[in-house]
C-alpha atoms as a PDB file:
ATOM      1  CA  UNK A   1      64.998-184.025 174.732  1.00  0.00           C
ATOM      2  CA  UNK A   2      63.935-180.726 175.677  1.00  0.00           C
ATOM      3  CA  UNK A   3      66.111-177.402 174.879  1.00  0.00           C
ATOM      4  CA  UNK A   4      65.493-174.344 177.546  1.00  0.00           C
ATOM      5  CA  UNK A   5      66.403-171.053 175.737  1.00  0.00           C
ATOM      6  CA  UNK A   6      67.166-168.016 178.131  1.00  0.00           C
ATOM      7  CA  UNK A   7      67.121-164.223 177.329  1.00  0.00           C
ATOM      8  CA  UNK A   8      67.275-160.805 178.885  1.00  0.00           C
ATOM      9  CA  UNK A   9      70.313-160.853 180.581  1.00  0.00           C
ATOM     10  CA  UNK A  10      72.515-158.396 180.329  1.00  0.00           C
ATOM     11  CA  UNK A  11      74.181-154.867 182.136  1.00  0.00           C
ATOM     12  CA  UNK A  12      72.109-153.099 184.515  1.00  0.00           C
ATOM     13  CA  UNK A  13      73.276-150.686 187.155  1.00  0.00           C
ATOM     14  CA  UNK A  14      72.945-151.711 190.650  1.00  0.00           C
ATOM     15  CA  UNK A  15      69.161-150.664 191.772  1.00  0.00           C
ATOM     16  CA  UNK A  16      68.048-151.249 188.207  1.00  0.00           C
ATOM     17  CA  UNK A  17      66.136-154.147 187.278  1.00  0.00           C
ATOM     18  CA  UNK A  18      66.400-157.022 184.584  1.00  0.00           C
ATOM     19  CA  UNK A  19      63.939-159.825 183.782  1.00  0.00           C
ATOM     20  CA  UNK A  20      64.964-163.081 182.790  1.00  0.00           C
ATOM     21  CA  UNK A  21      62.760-165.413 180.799  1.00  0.00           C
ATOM     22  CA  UNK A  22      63.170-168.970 179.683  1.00  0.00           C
ATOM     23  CA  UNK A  23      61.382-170.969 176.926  1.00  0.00           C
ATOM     24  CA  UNK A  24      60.854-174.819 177.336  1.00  0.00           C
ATOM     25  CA  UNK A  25      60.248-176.647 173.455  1.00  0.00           C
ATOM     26  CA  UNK A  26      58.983-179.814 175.324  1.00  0.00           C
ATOM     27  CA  UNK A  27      54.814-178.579 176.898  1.00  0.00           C
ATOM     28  CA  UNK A  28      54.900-182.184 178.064  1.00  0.00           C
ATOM     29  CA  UNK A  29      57.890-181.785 180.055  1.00  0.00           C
ATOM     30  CA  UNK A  30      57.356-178.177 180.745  1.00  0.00           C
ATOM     31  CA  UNK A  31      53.777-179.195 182.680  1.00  0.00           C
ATOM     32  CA  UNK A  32      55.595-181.918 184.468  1.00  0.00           C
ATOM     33  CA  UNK A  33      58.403-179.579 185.961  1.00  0.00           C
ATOM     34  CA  UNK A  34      59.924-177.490 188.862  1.00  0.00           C
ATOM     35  CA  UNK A  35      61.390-174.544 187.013  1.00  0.00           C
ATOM     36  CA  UNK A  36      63.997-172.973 188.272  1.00  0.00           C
ATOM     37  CA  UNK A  37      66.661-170.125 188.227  1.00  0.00           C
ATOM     38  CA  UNK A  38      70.219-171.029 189.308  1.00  0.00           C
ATOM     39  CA  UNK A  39      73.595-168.436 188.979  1.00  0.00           C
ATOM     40  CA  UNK A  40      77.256-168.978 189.011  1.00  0.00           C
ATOM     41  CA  UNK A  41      79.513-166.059 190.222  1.00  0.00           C
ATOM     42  CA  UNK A  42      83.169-166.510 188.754  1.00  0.00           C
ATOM     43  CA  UNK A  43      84.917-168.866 191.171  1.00  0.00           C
ATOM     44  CA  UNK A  44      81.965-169.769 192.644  1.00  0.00           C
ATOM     45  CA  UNK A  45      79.785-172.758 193.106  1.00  0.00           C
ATOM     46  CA  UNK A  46      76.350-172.665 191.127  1.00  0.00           C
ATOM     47  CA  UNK A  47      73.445-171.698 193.513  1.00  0.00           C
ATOM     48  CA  UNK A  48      69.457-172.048 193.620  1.00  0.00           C
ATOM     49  CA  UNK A  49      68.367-168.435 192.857  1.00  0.00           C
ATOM     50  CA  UNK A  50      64.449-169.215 193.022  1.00  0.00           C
ATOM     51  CA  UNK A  51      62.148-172.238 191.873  1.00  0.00           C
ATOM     52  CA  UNK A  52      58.896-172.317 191.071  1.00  0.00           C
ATOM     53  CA  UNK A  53      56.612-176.092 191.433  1.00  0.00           C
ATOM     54  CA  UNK A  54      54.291-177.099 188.594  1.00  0.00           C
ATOM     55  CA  UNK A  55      51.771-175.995 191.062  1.00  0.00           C
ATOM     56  CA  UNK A  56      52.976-172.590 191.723  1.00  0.00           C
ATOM     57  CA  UNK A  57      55.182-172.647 194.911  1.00  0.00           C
ATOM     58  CA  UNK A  58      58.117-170.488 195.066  1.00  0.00           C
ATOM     59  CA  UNK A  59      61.341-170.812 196.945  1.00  0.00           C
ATOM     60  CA  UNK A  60      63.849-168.267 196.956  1.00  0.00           C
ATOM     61  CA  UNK A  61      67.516-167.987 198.108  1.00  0.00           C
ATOM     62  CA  UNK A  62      67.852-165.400 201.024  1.00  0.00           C
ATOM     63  CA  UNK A  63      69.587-163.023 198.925  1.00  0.00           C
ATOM     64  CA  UNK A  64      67.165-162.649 197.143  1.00  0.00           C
ATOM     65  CA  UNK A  65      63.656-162.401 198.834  1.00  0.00           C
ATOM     66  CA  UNK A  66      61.997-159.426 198.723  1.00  0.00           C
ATOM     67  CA  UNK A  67      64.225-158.877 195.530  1.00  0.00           C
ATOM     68  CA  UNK A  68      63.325-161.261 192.725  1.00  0.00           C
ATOM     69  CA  UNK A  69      60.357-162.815 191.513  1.00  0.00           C
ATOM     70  CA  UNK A  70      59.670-165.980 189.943  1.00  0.00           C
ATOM     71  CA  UNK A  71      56.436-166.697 187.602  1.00  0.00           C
ATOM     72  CA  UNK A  72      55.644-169.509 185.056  1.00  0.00           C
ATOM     73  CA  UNK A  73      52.971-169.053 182.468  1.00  0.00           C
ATOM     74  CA  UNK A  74      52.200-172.156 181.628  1.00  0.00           C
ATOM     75  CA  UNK A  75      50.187-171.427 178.310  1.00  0.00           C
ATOM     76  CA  UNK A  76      53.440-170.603 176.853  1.00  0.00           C
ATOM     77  CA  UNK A  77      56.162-173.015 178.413  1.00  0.00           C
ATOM     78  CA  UNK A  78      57.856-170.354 179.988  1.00  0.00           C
ATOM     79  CA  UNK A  79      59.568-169.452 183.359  1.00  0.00           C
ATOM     80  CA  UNK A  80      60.188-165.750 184.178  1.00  0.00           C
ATOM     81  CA  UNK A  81      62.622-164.163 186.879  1.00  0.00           C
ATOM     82  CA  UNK A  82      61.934-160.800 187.886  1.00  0.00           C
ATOM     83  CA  UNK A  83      65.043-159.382 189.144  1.00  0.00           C
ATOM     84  CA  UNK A  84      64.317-155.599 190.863  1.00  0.00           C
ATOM     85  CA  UNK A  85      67.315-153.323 193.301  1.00  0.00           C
ATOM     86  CA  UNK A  86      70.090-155.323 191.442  1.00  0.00           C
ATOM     87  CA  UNK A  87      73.539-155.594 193.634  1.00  0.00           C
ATOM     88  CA  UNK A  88      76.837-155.920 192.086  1.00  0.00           C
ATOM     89  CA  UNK A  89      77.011-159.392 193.970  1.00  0.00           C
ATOM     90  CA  UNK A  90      74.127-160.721 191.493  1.00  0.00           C
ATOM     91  CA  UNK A  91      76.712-160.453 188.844  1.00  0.00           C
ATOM     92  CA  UNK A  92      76.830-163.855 187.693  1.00  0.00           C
ATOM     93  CA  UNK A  93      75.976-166.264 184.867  1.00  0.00           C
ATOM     94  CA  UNK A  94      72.247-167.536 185.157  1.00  0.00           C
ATOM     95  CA  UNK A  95      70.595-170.737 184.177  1.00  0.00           C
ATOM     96  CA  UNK A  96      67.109-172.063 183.435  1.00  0.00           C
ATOM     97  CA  UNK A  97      66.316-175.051 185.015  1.00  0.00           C
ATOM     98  CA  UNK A  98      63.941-178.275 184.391  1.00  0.00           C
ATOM     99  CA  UNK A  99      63.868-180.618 187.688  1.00  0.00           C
ATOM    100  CA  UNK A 100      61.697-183.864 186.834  1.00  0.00           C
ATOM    101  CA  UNK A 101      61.742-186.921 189.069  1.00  0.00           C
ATOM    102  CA  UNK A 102      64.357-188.839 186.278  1.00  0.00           C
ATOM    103  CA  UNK A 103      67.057-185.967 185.984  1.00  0.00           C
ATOM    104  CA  UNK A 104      67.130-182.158 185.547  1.00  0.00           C
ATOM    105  CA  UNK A 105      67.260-179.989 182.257  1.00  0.00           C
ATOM    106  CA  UNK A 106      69.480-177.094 181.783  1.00  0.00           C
ATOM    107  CA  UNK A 107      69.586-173.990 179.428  1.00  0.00           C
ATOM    108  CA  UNK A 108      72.858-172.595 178.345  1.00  0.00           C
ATOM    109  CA  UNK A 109      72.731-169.722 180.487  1.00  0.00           C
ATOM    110  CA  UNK A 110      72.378-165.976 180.002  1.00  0.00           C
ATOM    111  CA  UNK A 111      75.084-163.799 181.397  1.00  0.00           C
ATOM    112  CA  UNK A 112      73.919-160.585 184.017  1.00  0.00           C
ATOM    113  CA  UNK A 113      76.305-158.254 185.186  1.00  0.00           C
ATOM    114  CA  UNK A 114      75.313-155.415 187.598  1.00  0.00           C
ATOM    115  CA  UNK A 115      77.575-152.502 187.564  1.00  0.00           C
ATOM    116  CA  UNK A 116      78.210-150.306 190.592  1.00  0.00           C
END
C-alpha cells in the first residue's frame, strides 16, 4: 500500500503562483512510478494536468504549458507542481498520482482556488 500526501494548495489570485507537492511513503513504489498531477473542476471530469516518467519526461495538458511545471526529486519520494500566472479556470481540486504497470495510486487531493 502506498499513501500519497498532497499540500500547498490553497487561494491565490489569478497571476499569482502556488506550488503543489506530494509525498509518496512507499521509495520502492515511488522509483517505479509515473507521477502525476490530475484536477477536477466542479461538474467536471478529472483531467491529466502534467506527468512526470521515472526517467524524467514531462507531459503537460495544453492549458497548461508554458504555465506549470512538474519536478520529482527522487531522494525524497516526492513530486512537485509548479503552478505560475494562475487563471480562475485552474480552480479545481488536485490530485497526486502513482501510475505503475498493475494499477494507479491516488492522494486525497488538495483543493486550489484562483480568485479573479
Amino acid at each position: 500500500q502506498v499513501q500519497l500526501v498532497e499540500s500547498g494548495g490553497g487561494l491565490a489570485q489569478a497571476g499569482g503562483s502556488l506550488r503543489l507537492s506530494c509525498a509518496a511513503s512507499s521509495p520502492n513504489i515511488f522509483s517505479l512510478a509515473s507521477m502525476g498531477w490530475y484536477r477536477q473542476a466542479p461538474g467536471k471530469e478529472r483531467e491529466l494536468v502534467a506527468s512526470i516518467t521515472k526517467g524524467g519526461t514531462t507531459n503537460y495538458a495544453d492549458s497548461v504549458k508554458g504555465r506549470f511545471s512538474i519536478d520529482r526529486d527522487n531522494a525524497k519520494n516526492m513530486v512537485n507542481l509548479q503552478m505560475t500566472s494562475l487563471k480562475p479556470e485552474d480552480t479545481a481540486v488536485y490530485y497526486c498520482n502513482a501510475h505503475l504497470g498493475f494499477g494507479d495510486y491516488w492522494g486525497q487531493g488538495t483543493q486550489v482556488t484562483i480568485a479573479s
